[in-house]
Each structure stands twice: as C-alpha cells, then as structure tokens.
PDB file of N, CA and C in Angstrom:
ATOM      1  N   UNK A   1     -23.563   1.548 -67.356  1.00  0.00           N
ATOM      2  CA  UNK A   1     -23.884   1.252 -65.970  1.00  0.00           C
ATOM      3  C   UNK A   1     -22.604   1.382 -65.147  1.00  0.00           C
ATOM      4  N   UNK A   2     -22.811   1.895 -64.071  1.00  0.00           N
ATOM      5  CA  UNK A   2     -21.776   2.182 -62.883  1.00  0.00           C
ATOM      6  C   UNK A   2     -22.076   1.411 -61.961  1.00  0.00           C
ATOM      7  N   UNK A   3     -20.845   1.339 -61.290  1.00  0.00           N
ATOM      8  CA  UNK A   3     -21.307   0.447 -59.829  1.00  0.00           C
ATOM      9  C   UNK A   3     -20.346   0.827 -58.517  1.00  0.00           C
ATOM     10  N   UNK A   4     -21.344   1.004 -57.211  1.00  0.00           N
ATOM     11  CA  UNK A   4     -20.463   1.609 -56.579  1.00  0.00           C
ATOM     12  C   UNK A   4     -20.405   0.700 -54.967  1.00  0.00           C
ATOM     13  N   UNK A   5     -19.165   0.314 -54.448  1.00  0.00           N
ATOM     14  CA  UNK A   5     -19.351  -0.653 -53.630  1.00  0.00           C
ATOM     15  C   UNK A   5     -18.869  -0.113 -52.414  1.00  0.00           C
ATOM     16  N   UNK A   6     -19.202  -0.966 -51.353  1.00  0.00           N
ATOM     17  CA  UNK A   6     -18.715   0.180 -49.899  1.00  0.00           C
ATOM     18  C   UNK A   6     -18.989  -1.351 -48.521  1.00  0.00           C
ATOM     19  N   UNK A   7     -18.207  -1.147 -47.376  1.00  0.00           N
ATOM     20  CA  UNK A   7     -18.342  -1.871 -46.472  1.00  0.00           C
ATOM     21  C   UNK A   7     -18.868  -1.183 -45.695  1.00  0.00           C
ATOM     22  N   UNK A   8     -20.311  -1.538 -45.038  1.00  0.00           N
ATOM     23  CA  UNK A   8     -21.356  -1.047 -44.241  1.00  0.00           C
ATOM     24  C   UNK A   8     -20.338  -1.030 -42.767  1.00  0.00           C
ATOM     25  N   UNK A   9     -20.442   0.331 -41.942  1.00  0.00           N
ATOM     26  CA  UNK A   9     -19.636   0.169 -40.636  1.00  0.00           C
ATOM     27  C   UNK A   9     -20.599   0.639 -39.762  1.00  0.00           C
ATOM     28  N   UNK A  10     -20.775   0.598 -38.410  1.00  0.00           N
ATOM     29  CA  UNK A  10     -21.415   0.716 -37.513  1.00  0.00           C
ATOM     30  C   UNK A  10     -21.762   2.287 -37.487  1.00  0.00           C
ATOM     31  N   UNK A  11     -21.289   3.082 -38.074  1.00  0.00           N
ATOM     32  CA  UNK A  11     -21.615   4.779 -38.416  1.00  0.00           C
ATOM     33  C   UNK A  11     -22.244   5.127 -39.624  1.00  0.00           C
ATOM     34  N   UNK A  12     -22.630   6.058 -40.118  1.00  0.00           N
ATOM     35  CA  UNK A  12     -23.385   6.439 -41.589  1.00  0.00           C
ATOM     36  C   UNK A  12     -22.022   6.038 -42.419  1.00  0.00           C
ATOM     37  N   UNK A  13     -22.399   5.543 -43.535  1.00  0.00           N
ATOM     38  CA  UNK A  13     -21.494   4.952 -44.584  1.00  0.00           C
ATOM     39  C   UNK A  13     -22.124   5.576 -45.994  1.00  0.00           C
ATOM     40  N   UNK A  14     -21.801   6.059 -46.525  1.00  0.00           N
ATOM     41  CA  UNK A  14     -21.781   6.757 -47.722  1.00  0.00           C
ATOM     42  C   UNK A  14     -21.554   5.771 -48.390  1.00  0.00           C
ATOM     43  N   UNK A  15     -22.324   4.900 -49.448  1.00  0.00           N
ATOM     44  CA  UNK A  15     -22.607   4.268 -50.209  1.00  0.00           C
ATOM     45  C   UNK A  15     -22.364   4.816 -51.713  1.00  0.00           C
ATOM     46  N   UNK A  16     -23.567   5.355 -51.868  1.00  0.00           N
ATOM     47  CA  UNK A  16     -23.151   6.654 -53.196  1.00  0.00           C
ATOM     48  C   UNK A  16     -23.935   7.993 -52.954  1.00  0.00           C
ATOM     49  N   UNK A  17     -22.885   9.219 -53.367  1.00  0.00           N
ATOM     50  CA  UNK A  17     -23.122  10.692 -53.046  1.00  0.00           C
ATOM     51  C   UNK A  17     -23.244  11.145 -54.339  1.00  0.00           C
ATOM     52  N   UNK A  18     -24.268  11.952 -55.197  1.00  0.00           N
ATOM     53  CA  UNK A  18     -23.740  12.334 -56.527  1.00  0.00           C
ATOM     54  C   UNK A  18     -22.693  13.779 -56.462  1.00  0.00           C
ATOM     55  N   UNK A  19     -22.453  13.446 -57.413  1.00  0.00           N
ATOM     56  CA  UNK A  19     -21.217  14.528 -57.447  1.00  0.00           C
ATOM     57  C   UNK A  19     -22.504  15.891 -58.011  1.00  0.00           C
ATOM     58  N   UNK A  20     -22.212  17.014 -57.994  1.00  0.00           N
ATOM     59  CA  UNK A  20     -22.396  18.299 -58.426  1.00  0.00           C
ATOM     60  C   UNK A  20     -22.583  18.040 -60.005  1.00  0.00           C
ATOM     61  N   UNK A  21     -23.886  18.825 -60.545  1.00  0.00           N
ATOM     62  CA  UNK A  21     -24.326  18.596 -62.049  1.00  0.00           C
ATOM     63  C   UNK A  21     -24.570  17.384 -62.813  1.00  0.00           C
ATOM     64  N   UNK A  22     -24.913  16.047 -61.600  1.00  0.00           N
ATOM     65  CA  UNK A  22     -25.078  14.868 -62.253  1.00  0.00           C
ATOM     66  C   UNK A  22     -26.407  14.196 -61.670  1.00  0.00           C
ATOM     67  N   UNK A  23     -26.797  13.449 -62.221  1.00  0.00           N
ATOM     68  CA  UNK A  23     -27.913  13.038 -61.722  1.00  0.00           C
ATOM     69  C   UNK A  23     -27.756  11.336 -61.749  1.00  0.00           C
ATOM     70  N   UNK A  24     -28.493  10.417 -60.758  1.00  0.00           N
ATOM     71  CA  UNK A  24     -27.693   8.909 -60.926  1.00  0.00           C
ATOM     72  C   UNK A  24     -29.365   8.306 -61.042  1.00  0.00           C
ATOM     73  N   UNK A  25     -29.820   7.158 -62.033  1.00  0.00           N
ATOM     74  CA  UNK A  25     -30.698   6.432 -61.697  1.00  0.00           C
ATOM     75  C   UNK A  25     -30.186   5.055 -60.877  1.00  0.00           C
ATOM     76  N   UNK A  26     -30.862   4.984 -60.004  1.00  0.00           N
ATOM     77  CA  UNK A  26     -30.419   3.993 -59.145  1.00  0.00           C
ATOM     78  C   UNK A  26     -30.962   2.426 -59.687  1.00  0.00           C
ATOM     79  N   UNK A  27     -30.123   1.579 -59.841  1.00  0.00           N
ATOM     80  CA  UNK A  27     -30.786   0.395 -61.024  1.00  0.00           C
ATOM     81  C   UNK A  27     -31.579  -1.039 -59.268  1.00  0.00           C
ATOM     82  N   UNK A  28     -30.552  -0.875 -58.609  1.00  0.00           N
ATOM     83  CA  UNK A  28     -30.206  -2.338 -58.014  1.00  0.00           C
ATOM     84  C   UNK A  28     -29.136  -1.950 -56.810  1.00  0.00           C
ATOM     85  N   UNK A  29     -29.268  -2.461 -55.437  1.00  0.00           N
ATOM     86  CA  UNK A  29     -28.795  -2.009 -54.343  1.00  0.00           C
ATOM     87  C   UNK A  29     -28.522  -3.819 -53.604  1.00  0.00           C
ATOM     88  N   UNK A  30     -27.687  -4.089 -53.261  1.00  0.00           N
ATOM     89  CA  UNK A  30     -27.154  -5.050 -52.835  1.00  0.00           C
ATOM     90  C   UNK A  30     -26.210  -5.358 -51.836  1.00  0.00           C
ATOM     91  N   UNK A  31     -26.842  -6.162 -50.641  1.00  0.00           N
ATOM     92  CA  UNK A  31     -26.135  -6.097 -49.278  1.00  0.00           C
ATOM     93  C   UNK A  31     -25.559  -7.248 -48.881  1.00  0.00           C
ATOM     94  N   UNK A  32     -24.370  -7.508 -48.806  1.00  0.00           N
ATOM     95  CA  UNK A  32     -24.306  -9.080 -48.650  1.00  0.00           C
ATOM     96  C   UNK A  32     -23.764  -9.435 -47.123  1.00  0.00           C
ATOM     97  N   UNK A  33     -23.432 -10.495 -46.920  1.00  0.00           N
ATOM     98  CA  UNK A  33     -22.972 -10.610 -45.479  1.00  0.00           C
ATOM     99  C   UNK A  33     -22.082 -11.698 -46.039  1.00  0.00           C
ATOM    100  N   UNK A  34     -21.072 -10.956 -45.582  1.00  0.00           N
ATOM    101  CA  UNK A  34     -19.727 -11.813 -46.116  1.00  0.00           C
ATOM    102  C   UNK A  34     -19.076 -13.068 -45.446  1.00  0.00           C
ATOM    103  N   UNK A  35     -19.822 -12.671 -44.043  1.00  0.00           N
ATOM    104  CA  UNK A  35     -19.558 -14.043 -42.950  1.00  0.00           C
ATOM    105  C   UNK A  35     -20.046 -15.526 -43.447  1.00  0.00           C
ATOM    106  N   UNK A  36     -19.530 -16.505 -43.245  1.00  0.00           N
ATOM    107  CA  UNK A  36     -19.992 -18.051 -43.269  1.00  0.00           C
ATOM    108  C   UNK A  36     -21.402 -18.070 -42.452  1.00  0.00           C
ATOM    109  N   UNK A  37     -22.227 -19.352 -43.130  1.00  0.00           N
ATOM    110  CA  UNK A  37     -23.355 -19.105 -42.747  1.00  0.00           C
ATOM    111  C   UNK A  37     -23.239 -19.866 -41.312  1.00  0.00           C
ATOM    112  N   UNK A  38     -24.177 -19.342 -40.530  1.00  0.00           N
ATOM    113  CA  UNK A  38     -24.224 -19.880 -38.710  1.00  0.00           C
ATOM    114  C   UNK A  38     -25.155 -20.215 -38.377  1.00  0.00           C
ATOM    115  N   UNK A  39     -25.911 -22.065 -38.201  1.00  0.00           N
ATOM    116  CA  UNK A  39     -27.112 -21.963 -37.502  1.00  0.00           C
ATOM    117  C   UNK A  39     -27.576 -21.280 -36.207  1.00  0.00           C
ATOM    118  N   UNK A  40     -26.957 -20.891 -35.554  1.00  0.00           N
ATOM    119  CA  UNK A  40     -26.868 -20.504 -34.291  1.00  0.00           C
ATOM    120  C   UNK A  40     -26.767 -18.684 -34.407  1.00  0.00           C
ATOM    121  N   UNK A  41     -26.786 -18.347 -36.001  1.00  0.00           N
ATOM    122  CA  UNK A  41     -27.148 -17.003 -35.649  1.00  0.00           C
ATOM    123  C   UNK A  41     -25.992 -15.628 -35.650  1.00  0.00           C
ATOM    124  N   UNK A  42     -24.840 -16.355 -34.996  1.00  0.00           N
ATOM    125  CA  UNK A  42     -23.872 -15.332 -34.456  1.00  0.00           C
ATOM    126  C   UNK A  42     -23.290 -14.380 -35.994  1.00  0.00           C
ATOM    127  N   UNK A  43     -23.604 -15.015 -37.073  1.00  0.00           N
ATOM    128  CA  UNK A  43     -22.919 -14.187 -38.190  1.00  0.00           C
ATOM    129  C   UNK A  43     -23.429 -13.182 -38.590  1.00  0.00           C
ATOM    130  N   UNK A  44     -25.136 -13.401 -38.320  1.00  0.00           N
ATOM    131  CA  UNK A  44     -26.063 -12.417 -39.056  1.00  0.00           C
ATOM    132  C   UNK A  44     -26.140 -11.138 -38.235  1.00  0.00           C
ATOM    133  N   UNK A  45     -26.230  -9.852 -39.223  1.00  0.00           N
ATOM    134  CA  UNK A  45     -25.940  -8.704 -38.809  1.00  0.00           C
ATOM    135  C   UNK A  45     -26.933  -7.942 -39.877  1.00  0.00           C
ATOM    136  N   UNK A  46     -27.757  -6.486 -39.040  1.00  0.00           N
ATOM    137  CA  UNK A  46     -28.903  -5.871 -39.430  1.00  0.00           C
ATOM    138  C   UNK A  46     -28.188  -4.551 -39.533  1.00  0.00           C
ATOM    139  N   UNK A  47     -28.939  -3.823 -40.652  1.00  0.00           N
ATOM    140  CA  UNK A  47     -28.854  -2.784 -41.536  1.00  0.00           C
ATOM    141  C   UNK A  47     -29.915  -1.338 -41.765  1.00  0.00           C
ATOM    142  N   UNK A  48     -29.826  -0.228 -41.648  1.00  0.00           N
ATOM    143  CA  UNK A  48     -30.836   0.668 -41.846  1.00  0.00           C
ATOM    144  C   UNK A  48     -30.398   1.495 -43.325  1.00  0.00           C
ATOM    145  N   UNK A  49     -31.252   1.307 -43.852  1.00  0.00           N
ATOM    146  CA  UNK A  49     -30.968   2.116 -45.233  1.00  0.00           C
ATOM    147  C   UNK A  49     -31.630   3.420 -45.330  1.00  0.00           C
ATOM    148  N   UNK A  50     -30.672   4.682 -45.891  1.00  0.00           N
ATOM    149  CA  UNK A  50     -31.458   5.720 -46.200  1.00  0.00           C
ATOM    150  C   UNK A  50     -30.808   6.583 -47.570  1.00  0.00           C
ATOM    151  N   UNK A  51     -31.875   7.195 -47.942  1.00  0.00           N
ATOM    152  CA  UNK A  51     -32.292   8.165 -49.742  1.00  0.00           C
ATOM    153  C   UNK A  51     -31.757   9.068 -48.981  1.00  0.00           C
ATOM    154  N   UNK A  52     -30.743   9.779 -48.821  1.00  0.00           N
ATOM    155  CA  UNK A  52     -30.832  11.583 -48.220  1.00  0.00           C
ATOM    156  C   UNK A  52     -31.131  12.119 -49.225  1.00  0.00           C
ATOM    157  N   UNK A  53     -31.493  13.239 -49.158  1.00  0.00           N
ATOM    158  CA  UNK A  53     -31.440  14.658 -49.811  1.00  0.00           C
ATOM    159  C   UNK A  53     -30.351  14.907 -49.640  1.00  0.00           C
ATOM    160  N   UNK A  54     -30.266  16.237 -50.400  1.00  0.00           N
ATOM    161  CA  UNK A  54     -28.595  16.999 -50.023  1.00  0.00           C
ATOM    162  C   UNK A  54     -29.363  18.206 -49.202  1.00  0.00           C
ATOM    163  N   UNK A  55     -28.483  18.298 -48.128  1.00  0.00           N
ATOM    164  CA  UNK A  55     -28.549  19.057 -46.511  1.00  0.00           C
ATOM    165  C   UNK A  55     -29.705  18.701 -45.655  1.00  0.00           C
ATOM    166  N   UNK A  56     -29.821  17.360 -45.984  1.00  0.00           N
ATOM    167  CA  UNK A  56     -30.826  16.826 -45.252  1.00  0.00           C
ATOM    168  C   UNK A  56     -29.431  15.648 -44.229  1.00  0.00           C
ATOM    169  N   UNK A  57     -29.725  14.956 -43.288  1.00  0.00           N
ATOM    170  CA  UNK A  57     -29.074  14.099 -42.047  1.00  0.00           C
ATOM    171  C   UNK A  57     -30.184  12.989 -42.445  1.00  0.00           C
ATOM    172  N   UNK A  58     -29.446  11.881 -41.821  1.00  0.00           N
ATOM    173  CA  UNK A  58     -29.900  10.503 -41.811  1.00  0.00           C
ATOM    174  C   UNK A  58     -31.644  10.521 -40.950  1.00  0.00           C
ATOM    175  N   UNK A  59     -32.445   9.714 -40.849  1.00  0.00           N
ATOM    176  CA  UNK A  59     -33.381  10.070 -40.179  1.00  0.00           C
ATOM    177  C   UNK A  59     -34.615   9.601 -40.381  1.00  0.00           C
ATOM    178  N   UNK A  60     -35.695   9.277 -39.509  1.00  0.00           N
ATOM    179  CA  UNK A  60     -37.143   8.811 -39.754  1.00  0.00           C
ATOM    180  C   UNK A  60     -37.413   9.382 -41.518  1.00  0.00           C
ATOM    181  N   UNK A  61     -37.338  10.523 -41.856  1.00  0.00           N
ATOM    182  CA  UNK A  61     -38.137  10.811 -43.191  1.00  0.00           C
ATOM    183  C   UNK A  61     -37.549  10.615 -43.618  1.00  0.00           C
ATOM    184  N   UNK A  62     -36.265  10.302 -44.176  1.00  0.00           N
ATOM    185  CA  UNK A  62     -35.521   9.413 -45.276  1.00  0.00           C
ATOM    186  C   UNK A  62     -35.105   7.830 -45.060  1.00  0.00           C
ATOM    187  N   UNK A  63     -35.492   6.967 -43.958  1.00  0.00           N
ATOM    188  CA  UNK A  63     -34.773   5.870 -44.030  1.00  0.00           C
ATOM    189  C   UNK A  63     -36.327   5.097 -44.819  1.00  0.00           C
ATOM    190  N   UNK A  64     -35.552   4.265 -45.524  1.00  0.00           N
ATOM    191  CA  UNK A  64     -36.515   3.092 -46.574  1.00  0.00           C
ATOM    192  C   UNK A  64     -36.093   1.974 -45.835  1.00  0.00           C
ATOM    193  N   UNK A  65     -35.232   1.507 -45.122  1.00  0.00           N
ATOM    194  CA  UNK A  65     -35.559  -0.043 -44.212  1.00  0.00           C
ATOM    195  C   UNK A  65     -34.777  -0.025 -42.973  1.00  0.00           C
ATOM    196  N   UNK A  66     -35.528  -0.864 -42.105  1.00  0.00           N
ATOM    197  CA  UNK A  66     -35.162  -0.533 -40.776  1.00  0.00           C
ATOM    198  C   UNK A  66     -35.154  -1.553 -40.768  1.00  0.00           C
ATOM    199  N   UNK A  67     -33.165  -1.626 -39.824  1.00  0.00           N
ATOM    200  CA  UNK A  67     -32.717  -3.569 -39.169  1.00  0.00           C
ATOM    201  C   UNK A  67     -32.943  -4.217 -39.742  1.00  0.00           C
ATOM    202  N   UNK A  68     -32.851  -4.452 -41.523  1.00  0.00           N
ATOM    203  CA  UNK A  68     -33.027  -5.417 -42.390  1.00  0.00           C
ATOM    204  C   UNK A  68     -31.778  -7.032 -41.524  1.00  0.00           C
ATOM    205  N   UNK A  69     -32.446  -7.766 -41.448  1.00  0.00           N
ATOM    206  CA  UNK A  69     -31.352  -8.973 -40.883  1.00  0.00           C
ATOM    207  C   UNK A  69     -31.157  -9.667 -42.226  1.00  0.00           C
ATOM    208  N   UNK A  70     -29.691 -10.075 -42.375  1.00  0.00           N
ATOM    209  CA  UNK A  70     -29.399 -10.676 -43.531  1.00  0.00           C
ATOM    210  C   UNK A  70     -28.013 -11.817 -43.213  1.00  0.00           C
ATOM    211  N   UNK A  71     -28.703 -12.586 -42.880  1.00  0.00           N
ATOM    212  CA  UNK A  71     -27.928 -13.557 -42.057  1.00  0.00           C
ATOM    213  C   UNK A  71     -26.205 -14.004 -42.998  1.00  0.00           C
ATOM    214  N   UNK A  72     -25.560 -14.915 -42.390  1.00  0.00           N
ATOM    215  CA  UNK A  72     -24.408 -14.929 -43.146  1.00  0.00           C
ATOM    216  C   UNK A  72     -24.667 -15.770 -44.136  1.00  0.00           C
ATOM    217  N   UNK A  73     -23.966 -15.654 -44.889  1.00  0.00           N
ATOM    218  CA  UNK A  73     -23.420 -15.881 -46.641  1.00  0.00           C
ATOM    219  C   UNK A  73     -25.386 -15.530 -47.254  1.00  0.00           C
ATOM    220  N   UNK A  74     -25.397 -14.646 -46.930  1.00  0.00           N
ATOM    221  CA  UNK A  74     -26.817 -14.044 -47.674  1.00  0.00           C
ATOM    222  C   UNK A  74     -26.737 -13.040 -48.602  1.00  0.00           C
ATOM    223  N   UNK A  75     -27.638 -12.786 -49.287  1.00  0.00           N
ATOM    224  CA  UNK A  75     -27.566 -10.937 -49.770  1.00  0.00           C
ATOM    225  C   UNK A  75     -28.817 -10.962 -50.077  1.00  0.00           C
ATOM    226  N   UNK A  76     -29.482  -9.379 -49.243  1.00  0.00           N
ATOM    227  CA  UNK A  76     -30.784  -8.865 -49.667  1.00  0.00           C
ATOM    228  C   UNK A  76     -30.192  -7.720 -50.836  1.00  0.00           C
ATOM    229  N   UNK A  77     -31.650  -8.216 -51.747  1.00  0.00           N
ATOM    230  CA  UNK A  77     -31.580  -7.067 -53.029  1.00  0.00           C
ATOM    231  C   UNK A  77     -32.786  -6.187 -52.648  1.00  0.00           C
ATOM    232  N   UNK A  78     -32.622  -4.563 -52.784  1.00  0.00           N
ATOM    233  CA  UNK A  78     -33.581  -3.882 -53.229  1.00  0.00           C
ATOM    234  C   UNK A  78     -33.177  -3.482 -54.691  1.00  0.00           C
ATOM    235  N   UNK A  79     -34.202  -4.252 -55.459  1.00  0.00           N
ATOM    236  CA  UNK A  79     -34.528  -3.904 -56.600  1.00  0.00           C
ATOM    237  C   UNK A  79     -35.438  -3.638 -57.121  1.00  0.00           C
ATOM    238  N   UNK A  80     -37.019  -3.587 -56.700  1.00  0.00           N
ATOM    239  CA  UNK A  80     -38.205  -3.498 -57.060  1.00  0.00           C
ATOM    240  C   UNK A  80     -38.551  -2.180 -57.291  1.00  0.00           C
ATOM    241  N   UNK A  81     -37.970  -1.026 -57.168  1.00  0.00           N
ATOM    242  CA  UNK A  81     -38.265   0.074 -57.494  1.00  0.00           C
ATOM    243  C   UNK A  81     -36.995   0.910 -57.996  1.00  0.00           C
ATOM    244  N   UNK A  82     -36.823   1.968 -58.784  1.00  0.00           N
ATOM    245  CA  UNK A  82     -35.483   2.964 -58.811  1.00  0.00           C
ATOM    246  C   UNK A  82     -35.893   3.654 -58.887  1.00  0.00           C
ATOM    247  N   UNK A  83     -35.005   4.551 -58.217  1.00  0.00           N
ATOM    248  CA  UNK A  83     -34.655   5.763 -57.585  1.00  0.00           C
ATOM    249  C   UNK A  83     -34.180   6.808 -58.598  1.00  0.00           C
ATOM    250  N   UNK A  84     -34.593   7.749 -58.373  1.00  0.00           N
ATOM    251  CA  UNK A  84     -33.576   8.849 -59.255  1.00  0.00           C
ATOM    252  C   UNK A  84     -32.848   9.926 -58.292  1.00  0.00           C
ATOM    253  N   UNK A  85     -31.381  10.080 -58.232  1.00  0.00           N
ATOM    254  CA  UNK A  85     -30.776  11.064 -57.021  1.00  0.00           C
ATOM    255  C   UNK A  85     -30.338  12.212 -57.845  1.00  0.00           C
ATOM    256  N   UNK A  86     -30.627  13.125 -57.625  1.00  0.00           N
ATOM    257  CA  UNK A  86     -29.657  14.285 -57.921  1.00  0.00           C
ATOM    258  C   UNK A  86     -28.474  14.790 -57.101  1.00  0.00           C
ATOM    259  N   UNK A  87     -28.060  16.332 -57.634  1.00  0.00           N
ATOM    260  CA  UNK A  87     -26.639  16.187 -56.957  1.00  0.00           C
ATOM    261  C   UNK A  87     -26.924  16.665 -55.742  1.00  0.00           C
ATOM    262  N   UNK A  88     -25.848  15.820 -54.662  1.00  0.00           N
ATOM    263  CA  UNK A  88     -25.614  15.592 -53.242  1.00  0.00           C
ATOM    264  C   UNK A  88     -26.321  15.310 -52.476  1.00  0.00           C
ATOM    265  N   UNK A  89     -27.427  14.199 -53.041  1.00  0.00           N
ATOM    266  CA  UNK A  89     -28.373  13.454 -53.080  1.00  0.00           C
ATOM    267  C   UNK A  89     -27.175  12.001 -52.479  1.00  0.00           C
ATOM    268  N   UNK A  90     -27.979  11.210 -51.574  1.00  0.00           N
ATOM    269  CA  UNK A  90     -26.437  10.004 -51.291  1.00  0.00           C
ATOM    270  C   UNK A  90     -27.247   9.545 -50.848  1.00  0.00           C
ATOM    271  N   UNK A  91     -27.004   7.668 -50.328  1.00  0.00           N
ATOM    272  CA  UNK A  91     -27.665   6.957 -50.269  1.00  0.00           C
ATOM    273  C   UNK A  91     -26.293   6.144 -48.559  1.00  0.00           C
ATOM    274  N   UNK A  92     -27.059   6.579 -47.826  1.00  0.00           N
ATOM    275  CA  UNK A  92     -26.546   5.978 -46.626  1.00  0.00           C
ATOM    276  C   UNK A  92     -26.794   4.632 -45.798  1.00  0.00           C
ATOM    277  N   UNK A  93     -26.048   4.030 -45.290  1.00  0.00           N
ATOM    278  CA  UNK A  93     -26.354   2.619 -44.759  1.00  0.00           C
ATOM    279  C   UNK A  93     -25.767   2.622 -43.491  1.00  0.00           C
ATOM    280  N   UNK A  94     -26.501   1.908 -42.434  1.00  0.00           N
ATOM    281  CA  UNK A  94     -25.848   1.875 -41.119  1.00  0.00           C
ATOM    282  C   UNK A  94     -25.538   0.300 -40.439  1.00  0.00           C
ATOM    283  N   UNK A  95     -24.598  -0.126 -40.187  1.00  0.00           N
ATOM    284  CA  UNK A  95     -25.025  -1.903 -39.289  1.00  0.00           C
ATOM    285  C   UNK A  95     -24.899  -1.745 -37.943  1.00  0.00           C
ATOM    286  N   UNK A  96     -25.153  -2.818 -37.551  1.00  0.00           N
ATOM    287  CA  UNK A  96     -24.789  -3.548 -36.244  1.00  0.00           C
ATOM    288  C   UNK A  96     -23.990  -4.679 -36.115  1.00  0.00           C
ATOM    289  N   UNK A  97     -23.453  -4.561 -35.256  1.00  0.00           N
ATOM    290  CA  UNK A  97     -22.171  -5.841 -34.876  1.00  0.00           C
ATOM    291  C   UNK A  97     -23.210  -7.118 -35.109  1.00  0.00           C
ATOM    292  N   UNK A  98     -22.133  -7.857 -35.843  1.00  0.00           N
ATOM    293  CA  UNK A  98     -20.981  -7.599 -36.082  1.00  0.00           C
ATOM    294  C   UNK A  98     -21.315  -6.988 -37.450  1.00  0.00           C
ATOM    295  N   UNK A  99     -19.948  -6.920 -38.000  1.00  0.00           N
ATOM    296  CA  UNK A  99     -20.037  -5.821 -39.282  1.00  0.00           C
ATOM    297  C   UNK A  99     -19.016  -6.198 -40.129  1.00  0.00           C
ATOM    298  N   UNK A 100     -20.083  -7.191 -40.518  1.00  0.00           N
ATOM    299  CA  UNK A 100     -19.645  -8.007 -41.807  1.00  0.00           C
ATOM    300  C   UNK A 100     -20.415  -7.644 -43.339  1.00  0.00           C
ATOM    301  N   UNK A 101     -21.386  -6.694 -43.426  1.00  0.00           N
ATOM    302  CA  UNK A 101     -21.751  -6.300 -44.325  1.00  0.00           C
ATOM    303  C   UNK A 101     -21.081  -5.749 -45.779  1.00  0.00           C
ATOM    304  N   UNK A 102     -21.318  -5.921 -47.055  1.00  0.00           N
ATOM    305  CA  UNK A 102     -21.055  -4.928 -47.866  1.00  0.00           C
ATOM    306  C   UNK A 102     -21.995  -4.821 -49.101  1.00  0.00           C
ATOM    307  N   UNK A 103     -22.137  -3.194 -49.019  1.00  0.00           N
ATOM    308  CA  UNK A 103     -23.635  -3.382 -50.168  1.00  0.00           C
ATOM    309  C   UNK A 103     -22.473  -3.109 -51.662  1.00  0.00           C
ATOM    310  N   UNK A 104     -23.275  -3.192 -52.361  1.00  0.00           N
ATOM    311  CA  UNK A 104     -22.886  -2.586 -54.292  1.00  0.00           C
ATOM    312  C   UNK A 104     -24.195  -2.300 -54.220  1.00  0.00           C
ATOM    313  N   UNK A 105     -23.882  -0.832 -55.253  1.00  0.00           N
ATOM    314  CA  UNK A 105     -25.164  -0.117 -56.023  1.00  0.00           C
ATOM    315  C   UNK A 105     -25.058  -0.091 -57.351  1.00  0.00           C
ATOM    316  N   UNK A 106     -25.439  -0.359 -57.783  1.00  0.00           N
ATOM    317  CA  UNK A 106     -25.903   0.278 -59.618  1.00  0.00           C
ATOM    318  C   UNK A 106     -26.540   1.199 -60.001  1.00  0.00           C
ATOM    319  N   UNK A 107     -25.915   1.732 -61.092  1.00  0.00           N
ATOM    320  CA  UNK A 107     -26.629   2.971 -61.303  1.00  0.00           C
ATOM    321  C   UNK A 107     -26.153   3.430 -62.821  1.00  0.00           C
ATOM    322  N   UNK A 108     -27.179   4.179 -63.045  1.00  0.00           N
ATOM    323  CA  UNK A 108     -27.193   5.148 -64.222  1.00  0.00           C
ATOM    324  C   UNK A 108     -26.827   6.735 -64.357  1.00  0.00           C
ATOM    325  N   UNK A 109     -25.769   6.905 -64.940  1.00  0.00           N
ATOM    326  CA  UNK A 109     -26.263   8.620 -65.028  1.00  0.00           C
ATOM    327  C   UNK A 109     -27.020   8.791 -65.937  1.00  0.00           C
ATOM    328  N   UNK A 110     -27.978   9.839 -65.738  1.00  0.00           N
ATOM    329  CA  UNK A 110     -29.207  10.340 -66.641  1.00  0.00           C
ATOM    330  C   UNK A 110     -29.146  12.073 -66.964  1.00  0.00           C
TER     331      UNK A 110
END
C-alpha cells in the first residue's frame, strides 16, 4: 500500500496523477481540516472532488462531490467504493477559504 498526501489550495491540486504504465487501485481518500474546532463556524472549509481522465480538465462529468463542508478538527472519508486509475488518470481537489484542508489517498498498484 502507498499513500499519497497533499494540502488542498484554492486552485486544482493534484492529489494523485499515475505515472505512465501503472495503474493505482484507489483503497481510501481522506480530507481533514487541520483547523481547531469553531462553534461559530469560521474554521470549516468546503471541497470539490474530481476522478479525471487523462486529457480530460476538471468539470461537471468528472467531479464525485460538490462543497463537501468538513468543519474544523474533522475528516471526511470516501471509502465506500474504489476506484481503479490508469496512467494520467489523477484525482483532483479544490477548497474554499479558508484553506486549511489536507486529504491522504491510499492506494494500490495493480
């Protein structure tokens, strides 16, 4: 098992890209919000996740969640399904301020 970690920024964030002649099963995807938790709200910060293809752009037919909110000291898991990517196949993430996010992926090569 591999694991690949990345801080979500307000632009497409390349999470994981496969390299050329590899293929990745995707095990477990994990977003945390690194901020202290805030009743009042101000920590929590929302997320769009997307599967690209390779020479495909971010976009309605590849995003799997839209403005996930994951308030501070939280972490949403997508784990209920995996993925299989081939090469230059990547898995992109976008936030909103603030941008305290950071996902880890797991994965398999197959």
């Amino acid at each position: 098992m591999a694991l690949a970690n990345s801080l979500i920024g307000s632009t497409n964030t390349n999470i994981v890209v496969v390299p050329s002649g590899k293929q990745y099963a995707i095990l477990t995807l994990m977003v945390c919000n690194t901020a202290a938790e805030d009743p009042t709200g101000s920590n929590d910060s929302k997320f769009d996740l997307h599967f690209v293809p390779q020479g495909q752009s971010i976009g309605a037919v590849n995003q799997v969640c839209k403005e996930i909110n994951v308030t501070g000291a939280e972490t949403f898991t997508f784990d209920t399904e995996k993925m299989v990517l081939s090469a230059g196949d990547s898995i992109v993430a976008v936030s909103q301020a603030p941008l305290n996010l950071s996902a880890t992926v797991s994965f398999l090569e197959v």
